[in-house]
N, C-alpha and C. Protein backbone atom coordinates (compact mmCIF):
# COMPACT_ATOMS: atom_id res chain seq x y z
N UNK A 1 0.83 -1.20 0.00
CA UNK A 1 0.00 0.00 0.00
C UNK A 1 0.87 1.25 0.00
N UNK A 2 1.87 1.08 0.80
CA UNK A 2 2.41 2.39 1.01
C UNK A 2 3.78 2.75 -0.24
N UNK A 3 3.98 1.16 -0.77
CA UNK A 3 4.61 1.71 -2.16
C UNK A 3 3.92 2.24 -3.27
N UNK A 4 2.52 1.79 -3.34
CA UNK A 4 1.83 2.82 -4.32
C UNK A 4 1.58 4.74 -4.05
N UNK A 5 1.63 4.35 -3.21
CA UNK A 5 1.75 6.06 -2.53
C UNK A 5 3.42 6.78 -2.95
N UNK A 6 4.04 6.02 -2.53
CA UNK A 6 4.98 6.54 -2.67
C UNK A 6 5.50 6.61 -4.38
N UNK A 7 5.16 5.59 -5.21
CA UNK A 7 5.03 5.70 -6.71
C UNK A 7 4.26 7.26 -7.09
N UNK A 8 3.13 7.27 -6.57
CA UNK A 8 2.40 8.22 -7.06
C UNK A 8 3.06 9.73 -6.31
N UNK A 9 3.28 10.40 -5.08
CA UNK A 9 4.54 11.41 -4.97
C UNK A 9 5.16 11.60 -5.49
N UNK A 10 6.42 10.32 -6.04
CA UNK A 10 7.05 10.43 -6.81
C UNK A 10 7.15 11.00 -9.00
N UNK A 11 5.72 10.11 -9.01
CA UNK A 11 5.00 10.75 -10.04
C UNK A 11 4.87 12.18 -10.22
N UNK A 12 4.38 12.52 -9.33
CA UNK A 12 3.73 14.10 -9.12
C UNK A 12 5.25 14.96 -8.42
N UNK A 13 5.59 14.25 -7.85
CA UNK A 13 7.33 15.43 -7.80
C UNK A 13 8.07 15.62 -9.15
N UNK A 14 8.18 14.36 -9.96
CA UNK A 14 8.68 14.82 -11.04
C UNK A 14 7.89 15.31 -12.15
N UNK A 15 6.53 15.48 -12.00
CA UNK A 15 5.84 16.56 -13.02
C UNK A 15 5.73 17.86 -12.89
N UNK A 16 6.12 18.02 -11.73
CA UNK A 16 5.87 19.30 -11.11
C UNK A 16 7.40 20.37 -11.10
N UNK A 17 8.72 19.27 -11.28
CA UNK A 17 9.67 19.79 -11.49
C UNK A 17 9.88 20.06 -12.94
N UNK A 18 9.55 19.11 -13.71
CA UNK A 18 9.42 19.48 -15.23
C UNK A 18 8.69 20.50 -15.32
N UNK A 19 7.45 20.93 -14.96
CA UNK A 19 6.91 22.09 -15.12
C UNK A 19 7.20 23.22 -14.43
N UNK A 20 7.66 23.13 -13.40
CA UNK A 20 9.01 24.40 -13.12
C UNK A 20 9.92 24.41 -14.20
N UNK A 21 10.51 23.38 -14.35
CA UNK A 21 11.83 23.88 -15.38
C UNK A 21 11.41 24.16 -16.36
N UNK A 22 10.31 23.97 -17.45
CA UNK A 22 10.04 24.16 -18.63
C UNK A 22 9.61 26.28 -18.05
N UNK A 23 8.86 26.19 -17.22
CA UNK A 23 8.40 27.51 -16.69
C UNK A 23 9.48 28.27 -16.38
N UNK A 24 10.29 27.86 -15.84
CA UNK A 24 12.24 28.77 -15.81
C UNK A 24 12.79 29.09 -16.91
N UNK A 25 12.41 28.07 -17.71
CA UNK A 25 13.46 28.44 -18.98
C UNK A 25 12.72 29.05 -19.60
N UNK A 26 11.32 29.07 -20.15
CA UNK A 26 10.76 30.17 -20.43
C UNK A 26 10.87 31.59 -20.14
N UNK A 27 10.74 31.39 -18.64
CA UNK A 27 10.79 33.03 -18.45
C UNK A 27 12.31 33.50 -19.07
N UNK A 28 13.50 32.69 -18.23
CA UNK A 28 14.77 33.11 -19.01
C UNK A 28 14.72 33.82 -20.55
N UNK A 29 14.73 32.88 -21.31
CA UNK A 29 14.24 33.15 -22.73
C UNK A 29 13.60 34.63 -22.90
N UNK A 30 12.53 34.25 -22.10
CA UNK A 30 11.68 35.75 -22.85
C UNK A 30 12.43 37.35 -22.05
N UNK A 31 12.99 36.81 -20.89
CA UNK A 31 13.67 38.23 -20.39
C UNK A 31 14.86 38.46 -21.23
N UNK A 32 15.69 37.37 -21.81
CA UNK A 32 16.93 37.58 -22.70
C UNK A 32 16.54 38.03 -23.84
N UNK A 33 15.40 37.64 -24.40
CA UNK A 33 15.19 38.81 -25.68
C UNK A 33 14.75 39.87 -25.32
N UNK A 34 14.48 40.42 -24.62
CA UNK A 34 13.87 41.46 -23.78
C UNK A 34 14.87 42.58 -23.58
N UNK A 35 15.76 41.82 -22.89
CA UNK A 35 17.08 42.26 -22.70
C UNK A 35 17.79 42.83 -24.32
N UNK A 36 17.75 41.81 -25.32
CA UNK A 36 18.83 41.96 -26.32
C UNK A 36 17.93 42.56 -27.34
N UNK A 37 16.52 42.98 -27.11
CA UNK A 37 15.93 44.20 -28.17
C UNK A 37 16.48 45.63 -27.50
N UNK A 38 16.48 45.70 -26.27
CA UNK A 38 16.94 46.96 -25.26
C UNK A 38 18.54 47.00 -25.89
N UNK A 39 19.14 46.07 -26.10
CA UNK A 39 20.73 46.56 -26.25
C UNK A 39 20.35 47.33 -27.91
N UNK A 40 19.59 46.40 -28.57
CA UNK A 40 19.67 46.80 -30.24
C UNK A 40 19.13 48.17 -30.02
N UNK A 41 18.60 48.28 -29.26
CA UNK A 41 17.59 50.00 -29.49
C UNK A 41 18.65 50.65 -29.13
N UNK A 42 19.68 50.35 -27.79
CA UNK A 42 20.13 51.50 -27.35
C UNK A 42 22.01 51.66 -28.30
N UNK A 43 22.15 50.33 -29.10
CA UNK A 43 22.92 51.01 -29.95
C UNK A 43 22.86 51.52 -30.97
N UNK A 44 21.53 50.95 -31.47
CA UNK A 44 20.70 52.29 -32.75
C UNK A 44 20.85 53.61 -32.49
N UNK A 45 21.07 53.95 -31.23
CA UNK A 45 21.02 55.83 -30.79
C UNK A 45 22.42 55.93 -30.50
């Protein structure tokens, strides 16, 4: 009994870290272009 429990935690810890990390690297991503349109603008001037 208590190894199915512990299967299923385990289940749900590692979906939940994949969906942090997919959610980290996203944000990363979108602040680095964010970032590298701000450099292009400010060496256009």
């Amino acid at each position: 009994m208590s190894s199915n429990q512990s299967v299923d935690v385990g289940l749900a810890g590692s979906l939940t870290m994949i969906v942090l990390t997919i959610g980290v690297t996203l944000l990363l991503v979108s602040f680095y272009r964010r970032y590298k349109r701000l450099q292009n603008r400010n060496d256009g001037e």
